[in-house]
C-alpha atoms as a PDB file:
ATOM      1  CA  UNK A   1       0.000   0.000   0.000  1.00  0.00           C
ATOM      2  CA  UNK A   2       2.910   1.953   1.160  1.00  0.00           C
ATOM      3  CA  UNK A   3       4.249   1.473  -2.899  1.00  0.00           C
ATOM      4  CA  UNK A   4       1.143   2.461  -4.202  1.00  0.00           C
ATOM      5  CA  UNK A   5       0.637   5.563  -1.949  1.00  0.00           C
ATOM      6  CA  UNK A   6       3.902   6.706  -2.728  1.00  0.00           C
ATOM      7  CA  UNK A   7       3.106   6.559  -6.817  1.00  0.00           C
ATOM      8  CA  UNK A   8       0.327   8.828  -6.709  1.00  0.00           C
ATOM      9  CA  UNK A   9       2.529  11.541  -4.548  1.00  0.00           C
ATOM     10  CA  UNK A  10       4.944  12.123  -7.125  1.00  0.00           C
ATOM     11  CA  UNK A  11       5.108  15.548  -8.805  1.00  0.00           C
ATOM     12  CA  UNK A  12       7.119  14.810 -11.985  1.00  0.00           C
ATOM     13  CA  UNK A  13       4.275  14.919 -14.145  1.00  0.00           C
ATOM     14  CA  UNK A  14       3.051  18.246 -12.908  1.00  0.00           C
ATOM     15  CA  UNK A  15       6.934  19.902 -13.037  1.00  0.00           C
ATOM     16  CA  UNK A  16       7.007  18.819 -16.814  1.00  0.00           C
ATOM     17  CA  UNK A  17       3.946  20.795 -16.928  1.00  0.00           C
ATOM     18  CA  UNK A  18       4.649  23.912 -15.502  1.00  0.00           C
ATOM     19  CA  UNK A  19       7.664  24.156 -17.159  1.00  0.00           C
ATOM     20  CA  UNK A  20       6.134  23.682 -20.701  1.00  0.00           C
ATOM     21  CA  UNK A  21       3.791  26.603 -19.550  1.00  0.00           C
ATOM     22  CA  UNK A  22       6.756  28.714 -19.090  1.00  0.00           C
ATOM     23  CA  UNK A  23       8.405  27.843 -22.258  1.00  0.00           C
ATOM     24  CA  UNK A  24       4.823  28.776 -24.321  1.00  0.00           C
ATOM     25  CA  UNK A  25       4.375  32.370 -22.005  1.00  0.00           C
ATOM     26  CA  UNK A  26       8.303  32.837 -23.450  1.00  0.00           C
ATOM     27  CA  UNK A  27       7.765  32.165 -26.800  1.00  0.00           C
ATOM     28  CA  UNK A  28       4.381  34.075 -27.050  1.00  0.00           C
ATOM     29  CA  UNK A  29       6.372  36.948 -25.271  1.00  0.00           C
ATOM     30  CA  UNK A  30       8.744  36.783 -27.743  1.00  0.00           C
ATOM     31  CA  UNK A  31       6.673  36.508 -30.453  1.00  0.00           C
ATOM     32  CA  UNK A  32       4.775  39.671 -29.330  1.00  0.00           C
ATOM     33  CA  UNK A  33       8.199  41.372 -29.548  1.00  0.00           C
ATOM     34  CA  UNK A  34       9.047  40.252 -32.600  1.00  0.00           C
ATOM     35  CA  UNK A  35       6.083  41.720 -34.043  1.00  0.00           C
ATOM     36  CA  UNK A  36       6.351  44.793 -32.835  1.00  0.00           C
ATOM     37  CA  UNK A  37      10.075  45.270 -33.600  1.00  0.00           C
ATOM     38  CA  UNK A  38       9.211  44.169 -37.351  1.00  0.00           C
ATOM     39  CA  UNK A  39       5.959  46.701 -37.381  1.00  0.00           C
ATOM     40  CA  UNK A  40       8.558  49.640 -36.241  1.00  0.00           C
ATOM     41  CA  UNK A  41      11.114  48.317 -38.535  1.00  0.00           C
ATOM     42  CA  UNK A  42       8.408  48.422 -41.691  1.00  0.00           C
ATOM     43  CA  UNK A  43       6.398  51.739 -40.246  1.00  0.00           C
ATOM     44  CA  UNK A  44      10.086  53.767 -40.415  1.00  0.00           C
ATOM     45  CA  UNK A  45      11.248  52.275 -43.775  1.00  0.00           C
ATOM     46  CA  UNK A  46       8.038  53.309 -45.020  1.00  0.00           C
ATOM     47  CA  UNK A  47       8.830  57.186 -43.363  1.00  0.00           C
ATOM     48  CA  UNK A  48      12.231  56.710 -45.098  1.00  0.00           C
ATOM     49  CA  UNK A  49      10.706  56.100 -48.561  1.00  0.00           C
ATOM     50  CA  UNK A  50       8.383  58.998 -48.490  1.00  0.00           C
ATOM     51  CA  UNK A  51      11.050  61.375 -47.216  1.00  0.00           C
ATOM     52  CA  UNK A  52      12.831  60.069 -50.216  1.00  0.00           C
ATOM     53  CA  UNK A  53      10.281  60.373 -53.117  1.00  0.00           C
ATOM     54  CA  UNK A  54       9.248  64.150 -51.405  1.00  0.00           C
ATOM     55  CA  UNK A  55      12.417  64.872 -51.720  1.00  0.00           C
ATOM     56  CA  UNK A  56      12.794  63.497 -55.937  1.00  0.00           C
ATOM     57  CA  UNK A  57       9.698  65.566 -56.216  1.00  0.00           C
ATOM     58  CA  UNK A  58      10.737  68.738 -55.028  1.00  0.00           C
ATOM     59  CA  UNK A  59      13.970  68.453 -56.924  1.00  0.00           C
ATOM     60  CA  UNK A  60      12.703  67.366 -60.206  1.00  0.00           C
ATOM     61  CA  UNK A  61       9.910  69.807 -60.128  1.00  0.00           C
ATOM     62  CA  UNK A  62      12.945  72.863 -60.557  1.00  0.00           C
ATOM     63  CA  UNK A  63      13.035  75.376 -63.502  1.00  0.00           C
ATOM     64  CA  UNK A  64      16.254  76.860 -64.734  1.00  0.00           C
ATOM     65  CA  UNK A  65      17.471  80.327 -66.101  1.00  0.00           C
ATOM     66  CA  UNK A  66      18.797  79.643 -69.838  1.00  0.00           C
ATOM     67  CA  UNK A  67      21.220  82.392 -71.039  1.00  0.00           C
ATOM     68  CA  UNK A  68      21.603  85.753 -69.280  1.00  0.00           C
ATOM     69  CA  UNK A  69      19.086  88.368 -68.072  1.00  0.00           C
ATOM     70  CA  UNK A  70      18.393  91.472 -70.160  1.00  0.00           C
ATOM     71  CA  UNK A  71      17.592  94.866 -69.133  1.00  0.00           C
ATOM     72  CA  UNK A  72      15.765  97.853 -71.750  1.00  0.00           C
ATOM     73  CA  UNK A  73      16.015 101.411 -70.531  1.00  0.00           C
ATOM     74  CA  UNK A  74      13.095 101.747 -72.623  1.00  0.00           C
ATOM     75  CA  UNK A  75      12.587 105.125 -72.043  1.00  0.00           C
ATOM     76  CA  UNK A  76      15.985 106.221 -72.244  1.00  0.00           C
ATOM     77  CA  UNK A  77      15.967 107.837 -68.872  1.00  0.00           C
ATOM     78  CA  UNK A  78      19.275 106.586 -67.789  1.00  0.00           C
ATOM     79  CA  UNK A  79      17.353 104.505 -64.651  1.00  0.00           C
ATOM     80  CA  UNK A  80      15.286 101.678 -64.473  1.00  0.00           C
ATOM     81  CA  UNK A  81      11.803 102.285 -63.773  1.00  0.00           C
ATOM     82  CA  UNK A  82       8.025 100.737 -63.999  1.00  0.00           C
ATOM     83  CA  UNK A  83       8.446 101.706 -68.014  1.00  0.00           C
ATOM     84  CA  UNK A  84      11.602  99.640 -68.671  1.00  0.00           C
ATOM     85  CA  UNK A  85      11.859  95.823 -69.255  1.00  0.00           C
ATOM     86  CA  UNK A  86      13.999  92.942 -67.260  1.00  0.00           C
ATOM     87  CA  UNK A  87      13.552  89.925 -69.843  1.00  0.00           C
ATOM     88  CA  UNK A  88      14.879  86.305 -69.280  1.00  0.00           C
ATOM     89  CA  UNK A  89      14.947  83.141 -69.971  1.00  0.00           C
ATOM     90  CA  UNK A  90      13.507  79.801 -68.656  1.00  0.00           C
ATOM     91  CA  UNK A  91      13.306  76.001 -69.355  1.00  0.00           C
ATOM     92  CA  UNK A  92      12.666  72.930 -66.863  1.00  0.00           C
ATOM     93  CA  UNK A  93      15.153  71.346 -65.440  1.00  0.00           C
ATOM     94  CA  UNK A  94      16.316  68.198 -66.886  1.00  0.00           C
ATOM     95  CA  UNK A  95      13.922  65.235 -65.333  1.00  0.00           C
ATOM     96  CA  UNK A  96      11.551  68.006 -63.888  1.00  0.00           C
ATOM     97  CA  UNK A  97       7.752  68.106 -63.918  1.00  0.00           C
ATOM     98  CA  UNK A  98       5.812  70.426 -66.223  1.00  0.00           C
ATOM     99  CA  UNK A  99       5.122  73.859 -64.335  1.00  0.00           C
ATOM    100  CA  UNK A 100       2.655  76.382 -65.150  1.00  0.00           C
ATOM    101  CA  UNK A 101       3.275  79.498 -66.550  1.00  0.00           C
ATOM    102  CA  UNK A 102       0.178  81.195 -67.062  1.00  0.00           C
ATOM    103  CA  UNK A 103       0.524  85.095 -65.708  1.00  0.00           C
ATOM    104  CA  UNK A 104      -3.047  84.885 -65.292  1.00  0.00           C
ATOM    105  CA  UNK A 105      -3.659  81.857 -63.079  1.00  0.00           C
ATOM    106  CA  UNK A 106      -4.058  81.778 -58.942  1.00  0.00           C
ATOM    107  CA  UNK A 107      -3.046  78.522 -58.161  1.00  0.00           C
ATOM    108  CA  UNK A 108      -0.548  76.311 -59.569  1.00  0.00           C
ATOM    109  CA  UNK A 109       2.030  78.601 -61.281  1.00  0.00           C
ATOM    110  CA  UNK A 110       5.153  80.773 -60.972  1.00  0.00           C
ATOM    111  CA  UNK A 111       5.338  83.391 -58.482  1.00  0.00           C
ATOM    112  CA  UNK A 112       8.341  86.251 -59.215  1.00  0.00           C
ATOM    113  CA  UNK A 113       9.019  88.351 -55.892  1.00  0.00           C
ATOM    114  CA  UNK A 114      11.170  91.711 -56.705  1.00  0.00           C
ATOM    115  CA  UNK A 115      13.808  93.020 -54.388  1.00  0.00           C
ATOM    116  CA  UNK A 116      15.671  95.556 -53.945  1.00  0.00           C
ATOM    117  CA  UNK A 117      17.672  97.895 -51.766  1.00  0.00           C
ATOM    118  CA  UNK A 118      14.401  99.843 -51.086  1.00  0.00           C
ATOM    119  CA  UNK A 119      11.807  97.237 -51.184  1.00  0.00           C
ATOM    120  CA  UNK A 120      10.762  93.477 -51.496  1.00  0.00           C
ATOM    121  CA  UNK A 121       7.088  93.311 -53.628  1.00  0.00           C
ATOM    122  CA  UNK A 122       5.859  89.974 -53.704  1.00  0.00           C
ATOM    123  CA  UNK A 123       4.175  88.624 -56.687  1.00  0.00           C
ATOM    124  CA  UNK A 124       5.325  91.030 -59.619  1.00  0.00           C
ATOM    125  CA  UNK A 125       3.351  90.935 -62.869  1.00  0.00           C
ATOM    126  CA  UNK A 126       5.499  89.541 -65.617  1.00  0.00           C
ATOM    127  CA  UNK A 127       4.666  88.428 -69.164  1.00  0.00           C
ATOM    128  CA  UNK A 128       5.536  85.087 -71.167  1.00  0.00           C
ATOM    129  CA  UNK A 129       6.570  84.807 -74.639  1.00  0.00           C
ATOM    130  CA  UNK A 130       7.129  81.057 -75.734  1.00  0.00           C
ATOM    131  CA  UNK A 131      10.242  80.395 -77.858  1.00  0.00           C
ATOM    132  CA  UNK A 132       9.704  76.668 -77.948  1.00  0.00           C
ATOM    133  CA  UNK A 133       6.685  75.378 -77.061  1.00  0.00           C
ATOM    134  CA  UNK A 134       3.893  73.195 -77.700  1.00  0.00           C
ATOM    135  CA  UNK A 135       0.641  75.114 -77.583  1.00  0.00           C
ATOM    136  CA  UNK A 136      -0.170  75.226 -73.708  1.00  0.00           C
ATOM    137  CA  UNK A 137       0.806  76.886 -70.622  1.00  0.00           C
ATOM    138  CA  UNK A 138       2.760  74.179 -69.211  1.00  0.00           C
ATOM    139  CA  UNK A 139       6.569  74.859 -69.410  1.00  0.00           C
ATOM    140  CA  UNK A 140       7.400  71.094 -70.411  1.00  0.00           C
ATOM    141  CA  UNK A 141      11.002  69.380 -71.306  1.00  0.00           C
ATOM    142  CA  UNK A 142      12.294  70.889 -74.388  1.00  0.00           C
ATOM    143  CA  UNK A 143      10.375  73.939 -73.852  1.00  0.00           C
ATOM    144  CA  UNK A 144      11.652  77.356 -73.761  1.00  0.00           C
ATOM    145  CA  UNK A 145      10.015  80.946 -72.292  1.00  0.00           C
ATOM    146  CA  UNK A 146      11.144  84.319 -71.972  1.00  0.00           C
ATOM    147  CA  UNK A 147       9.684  86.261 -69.275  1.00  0.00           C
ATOM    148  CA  UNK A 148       9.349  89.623 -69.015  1.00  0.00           C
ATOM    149  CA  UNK A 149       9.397  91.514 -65.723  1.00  0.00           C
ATOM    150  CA  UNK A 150       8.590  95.370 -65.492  1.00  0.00           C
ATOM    151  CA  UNK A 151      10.392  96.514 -62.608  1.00  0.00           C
ATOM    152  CA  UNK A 152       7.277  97.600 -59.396  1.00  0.00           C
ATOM    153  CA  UNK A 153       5.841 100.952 -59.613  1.00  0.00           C
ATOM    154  CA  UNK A 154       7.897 103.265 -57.327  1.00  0.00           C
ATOM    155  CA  UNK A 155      11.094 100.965 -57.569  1.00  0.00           C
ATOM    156  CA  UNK A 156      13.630 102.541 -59.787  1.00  0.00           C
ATOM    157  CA  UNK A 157      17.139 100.691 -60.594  1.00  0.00           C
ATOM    158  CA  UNK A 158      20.436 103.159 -61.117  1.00  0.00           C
ATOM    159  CA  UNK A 159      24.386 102.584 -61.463  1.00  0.00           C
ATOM    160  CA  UNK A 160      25.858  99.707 -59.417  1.00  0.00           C
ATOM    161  CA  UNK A 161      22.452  98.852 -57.741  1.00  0.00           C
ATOM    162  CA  UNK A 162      21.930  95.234 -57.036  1.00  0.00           C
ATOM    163  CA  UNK A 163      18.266  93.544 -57.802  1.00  0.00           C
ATOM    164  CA  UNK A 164      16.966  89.983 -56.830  1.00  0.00           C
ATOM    165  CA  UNK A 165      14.134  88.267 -58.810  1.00  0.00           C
ATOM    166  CA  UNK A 166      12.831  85.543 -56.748  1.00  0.00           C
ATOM    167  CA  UNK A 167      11.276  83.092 -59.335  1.00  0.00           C
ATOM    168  CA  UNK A 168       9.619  80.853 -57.330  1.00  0.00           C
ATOM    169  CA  UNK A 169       7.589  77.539 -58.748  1.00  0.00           C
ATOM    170  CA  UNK A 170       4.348  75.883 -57.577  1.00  0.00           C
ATOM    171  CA  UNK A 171       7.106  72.686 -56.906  1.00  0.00           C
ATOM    172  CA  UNK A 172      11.023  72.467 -56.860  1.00  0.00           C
ATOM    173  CA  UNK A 173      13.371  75.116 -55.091  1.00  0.00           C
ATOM    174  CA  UNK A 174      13.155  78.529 -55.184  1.00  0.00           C
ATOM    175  CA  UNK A 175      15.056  80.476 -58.292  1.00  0.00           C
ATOM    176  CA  UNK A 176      17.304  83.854 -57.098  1.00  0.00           C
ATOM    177  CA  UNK A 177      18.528  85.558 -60.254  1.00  0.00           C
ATOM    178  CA  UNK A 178      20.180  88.563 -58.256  1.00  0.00           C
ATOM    179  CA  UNK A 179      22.190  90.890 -60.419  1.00  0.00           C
ATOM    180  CA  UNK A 180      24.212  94.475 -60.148  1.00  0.00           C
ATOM    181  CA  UNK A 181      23.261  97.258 -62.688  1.00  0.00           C
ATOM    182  CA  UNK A 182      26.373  98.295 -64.720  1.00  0.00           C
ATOM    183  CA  UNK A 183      28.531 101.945 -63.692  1.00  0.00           C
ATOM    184  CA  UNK A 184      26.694 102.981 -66.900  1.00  0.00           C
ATOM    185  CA  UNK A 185      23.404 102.405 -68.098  1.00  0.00           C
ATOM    186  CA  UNK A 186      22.974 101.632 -71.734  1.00  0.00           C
ATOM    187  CA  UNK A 187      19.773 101.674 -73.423  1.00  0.00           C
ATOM    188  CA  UNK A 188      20.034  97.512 -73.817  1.00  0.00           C
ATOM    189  CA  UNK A 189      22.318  95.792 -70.914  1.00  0.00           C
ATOM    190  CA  UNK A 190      22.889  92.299 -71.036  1.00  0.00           C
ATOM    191  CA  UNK A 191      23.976  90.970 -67.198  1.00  0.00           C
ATOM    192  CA  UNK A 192      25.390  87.841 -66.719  1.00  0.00           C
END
Protein backbone atom coordinates (compact mmCIF):
# COMPACT_ATOMS: atom_id res chain seq x y z
CA UNK A 1 0.00 0.00 0.00
CA UNK A 2 2.91 1.95 1.16
CA UNK A 3 4.25 1.47 -2.90
CA UNK A 4 1.14 2.46 -4.20
CA UNK A 5 0.64 5.56 -1.95
CA UNK A 6 3.90 6.71 -2.73
CA UNK A 7 3.11 6.56 -6.82
CA UNK A 8 0.33 8.83 -6.71
CA UNK A 9 2.53 11.54 -4.55
CA UNK A 10 4.94 12.12 -7.13
CA UNK A 11 5.11 15.55 -8.80
CA UNK A 12 7.12 14.81 -11.99
CA UNK A 13 4.28 14.92 -14.14
CA UNK A 14 3.05 18.25 -12.91
CA UNK A 15 6.93 19.90 -13.04
CA UNK A 16 7.01 18.82 -16.81
CA UNK A 17 3.95 20.80 -16.93
CA UNK A 18 4.65 23.91 -15.50
CA UNK A 19 7.66 24.16 -17.16
CA UNK A 20 6.13 23.68 -20.70
CA UNK A 21 3.79 26.60 -19.55
CA UNK A 22 6.76 28.71 -19.09
CA UNK A 23 8.40 27.84 -22.26
CA UNK A 24 4.82 28.78 -24.32
CA UNK A 25 4.37 32.37 -22.00
CA UNK A 26 8.30 32.84 -23.45
CA UNK A 27 7.76 32.17 -26.80
CA UNK A 28 4.38 34.07 -27.05
CA UNK A 29 6.37 36.95 -25.27
CA UNK A 30 8.74 36.78 -27.74
CA UNK A 31 6.67 36.51 -30.45
CA UNK A 32 4.78 39.67 -29.33
CA UNK A 33 8.20 41.37 -29.55
CA UNK A 34 9.05 40.25 -32.60
CA UNK A 35 6.08 41.72 -34.04
CA UNK A 36 6.35 44.79 -32.83
CA UNK A 37 10.07 45.27 -33.60
CA UNK A 38 9.21 44.17 -37.35
CA UNK A 39 5.96 46.70 -37.38
CA UNK A 40 8.56 49.64 -36.24
CA UNK A 41 11.11 48.32 -38.54
CA UNK A 42 8.41 48.42 -41.69
CA UNK A 43 6.40 51.74 -40.25
CA UNK A 44 10.09 53.77 -40.42
CA UNK A 45 11.25 52.28 -43.77
CA UNK A 46 8.04 53.31 -45.02
CA UNK A 47 8.83 57.19 -43.36
CA UNK A 48 12.23 56.71 -45.10
CA UNK A 49 10.71 56.10 -48.56
CA UNK A 50 8.38 59.00 -48.49
CA UNK A 51 11.05 61.37 -47.22
CA UNK A 52 12.83 60.07 -50.22
CA UNK A 53 10.28 60.37 -53.12
CA UNK A 54 9.25 64.15 -51.40
CA UNK A 55 12.42 64.87 -51.72
CA UNK A 56 12.79 63.50 -55.94
CA UNK A 57 9.70 65.57 -56.22
CA UNK A 58 10.74 68.74 -55.03
CA UNK A 59 13.97 68.45 -56.92
CA UNK A 60 12.70 67.37 -60.21
CA UNK A 61 9.91 69.81 -60.13
CA UNK A 62 12.95 72.86 -60.56
CA UNK A 63 13.04 75.38 -63.50
CA UNK A 64 16.25 76.86 -64.73
CA UNK A 65 17.47 80.33 -66.10
CA UNK A 66 18.80 79.64 -69.84
CA UNK A 67 21.22 82.39 -71.04
CA UNK A 68 21.60 85.75 -69.28
CA UNK A 69 19.09 88.37 -68.07
CA UNK A 70 18.39 91.47 -70.16
CA UNK A 71 17.59 94.87 -69.13
CA UNK A 72 15.77 97.85 -71.75
CA UNK A 73 16.01 101.41 -70.53
CA UNK A 74 13.10 101.75 -72.62
CA UNK A 75 12.59 105.12 -72.04
CA UNK A 76 15.98 106.22 -72.24
CA UNK A 77 15.97 107.84 -68.87
CA UNK A 78 19.27 106.59 -67.79
CA UNK A 79 17.35 104.50 -64.65
CA UNK A 80 15.29 101.68 -64.47
CA UNK A 81 11.80 102.28 -63.77
CA UNK A 82 8.03 100.74 -64.00
CA UNK A 83 8.45 101.71 -68.01
CA UNK A 84 11.60 99.64 -68.67
CA UNK A 85 11.86 95.82 -69.26
CA UNK A 86 14.00 92.94 -67.26
CA UNK A 87 13.55 89.93 -69.84
CA UNK A 88 14.88 86.30 -69.28
CA UNK A 89 14.95 83.14 -69.97
CA UNK A 90 13.51 79.80 -68.66
CA UNK A 91 13.31 76.00 -69.35
CA UNK A 92 12.67 72.93 -66.86
CA UNK A 93 15.15 71.35 -65.44
CA UNK A 94 16.32 68.20 -66.89
CA UNK A 95 13.92 65.23 -65.33
CA UNK A 96 11.55 68.01 -63.89
CA UNK A 97 7.75 68.11 -63.92
CA UNK A 98 5.81 70.43 -66.22
CA UNK A 99 5.12 73.86 -64.34
CA UNK A 100 2.66 76.38 -65.15
CA UNK A 101 3.28 79.50 -66.55
CA UNK A 102 0.18 81.19 -67.06
CA UNK A 103 0.52 85.09 -65.71
CA UNK A 104 -3.05 84.89 -65.29
CA UNK A 105 -3.66 81.86 -63.08
CA UNK A 106 -4.06 81.78 -58.94
CA UNK A 107 -3.05 78.52 -58.16
CA UNK A 108 -0.55 76.31 -59.57
CA UNK A 109 2.03 78.60 -61.28
CA UNK A 110 5.15 80.77 -60.97
CA UNK A 111 5.34 83.39 -58.48
CA UNK A 112 8.34 86.25 -59.21
CA UNK A 113 9.02 88.35 -55.89
CA UNK A 114 11.17 91.71 -56.70
CA UNK A 115 13.81 93.02 -54.39
CA UNK A 116 15.67 95.56 -53.94
CA UNK A 117 17.67 97.89 -51.77
CA UNK A 118 14.40 99.84 -51.09
CA UNK A 119 11.81 97.24 -51.18
CA UNK A 120 10.76 93.48 -51.50
CA UNK A 121 7.09 93.31 -53.63
CA UNK A 122 5.86 89.97 -53.70
CA UNK A 123 4.17 88.62 -56.69
CA UNK A 124 5.33 91.03 -59.62
CA UNK A 125 3.35 90.93 -62.87
CA UNK A 126 5.50 89.54 -65.62
CA UNK A 127 4.67 88.43 -69.16
CA UNK A 128 5.54 85.09 -71.17
CA UNK A 129 6.57 84.81 -74.64
CA UNK A 130 7.13 81.06 -75.73
CA UNK A 131 10.24 80.39 -77.86
CA UNK A 132 9.70 76.67 -77.95
CA UNK A 133 6.68 75.38 -77.06
CA UNK A 134 3.89 73.19 -77.70
CA UNK A 135 0.64 75.11 -77.58
CA UNK A 136 -0.17 75.23 -73.71
CA UNK A 137 0.81 76.89 -70.62
CA UNK A 138 2.76 74.18 -69.21
CA UNK A 139 6.57 74.86 -69.41
CA UNK A 140 7.40 71.09 -70.41
CA UNK A 141 11.00 69.38 -71.31
CA UNK A 142 12.29 70.89 -74.39
CA UNK A 143 10.37 73.94 -73.85
CA UNK A 144 11.65 77.36 -73.76
CA UNK A 145 10.02 80.95 -72.29
CA UNK A 146 11.14 84.32 -71.97
CA UNK A 147 9.68 86.26 -69.28
CA UNK A 148 9.35 89.62 -69.02
CA UNK A 149 9.40 91.51 -65.72
CA UNK A 150 8.59 95.37 -65.49
CA UNK A 151 10.39 96.51 -62.61
CA UNK A 152 7.28 97.60 -59.40
CA UNK A 153 5.84 100.95 -59.61
CA UNK A 154 7.90 103.27 -57.33
CA UNK A 155 11.09 100.97 -57.57
CA UNK A 156 13.63 102.54 -59.79
CA UNK A 157 17.14 100.69 -60.59
CA UNK A 158 20.44 103.16 -61.12
CA UNK A 159 24.39 102.58 -61.46
CA UNK A 160 25.86 99.71 -59.42
CA UNK A 161 22.45 98.85 -57.74
CA UNK A 162 21.93 95.23 -57.04
CA UNK A 163 18.27 93.54 -57.80
CA UNK A 164 16.97 89.98 -56.83
CA UNK A 165 14.13 88.27 -58.81
CA UNK A 166 12.83 85.54 -56.75
CA UNK A 167 11.28 83.09 -59.34
CA UNK A 168 9.62 80.85 -57.33
CA UNK A 169 7.59 77.54 -58.75
CA UNK A 170 4.35 75.88 -57.58
CA UNK A 171 7.11 72.69 -56.91
CA UNK A 172 11.02 72.47 -56.86
CA UNK A 173 13.37 75.12 -55.09
CA UNK A 174 13.15 78.53 -55.18
CA UNK A 175 15.06 80.48 -58.29
CA UNK A 176 17.30 83.85 -57.10
CA UNK A 177 18.53 85.56 -60.25
CA UNK A 178 20.18 88.56 -58.26
CA UNK A 179 22.19 90.89 -60.42
CA UNK A 180 24.21 94.48 -60.15
CA UNK A 181 23.26 97.26 -62.69
CA UNK A 182 26.37 98.30 -64.72
CA UNK A 183 28.53 101.94 -63.69
CA UNK A 184 26.69 102.98 -66.90
CA UNK A 185 23.40 102.40 -68.10
CA UNK A 186 22.97 101.63 -71.73
CA UNK A 187 19.77 101.67 -73.42
CA UNK A 188 20.03 97.51 -73.82
CA UNK A 189 22.32 95.79 -70.91
CA UNK A 190 22.89 92.30 -71.04
CA UNK A 191 23.98 90.97 -67.20
CA UNK A 192 25.39 87.84 -66.72
Amino acid sequence: MRRLFKLFNREDGITGLETAIILIAFVIVASVFAFVVLSTGLFSAERGKETVFAGLEKARGNMEVRGALTVSDTDTNGTIDSSDEIVFNVALAAGGFPISLDPTAYTNTVVINWIDAQDRIPDTPFTVDWILTDGDDLLEVGELAQVTVNPPAGSTLSENETFTLEVVPPSGGTNLIERTMPPSIDDVMDLH
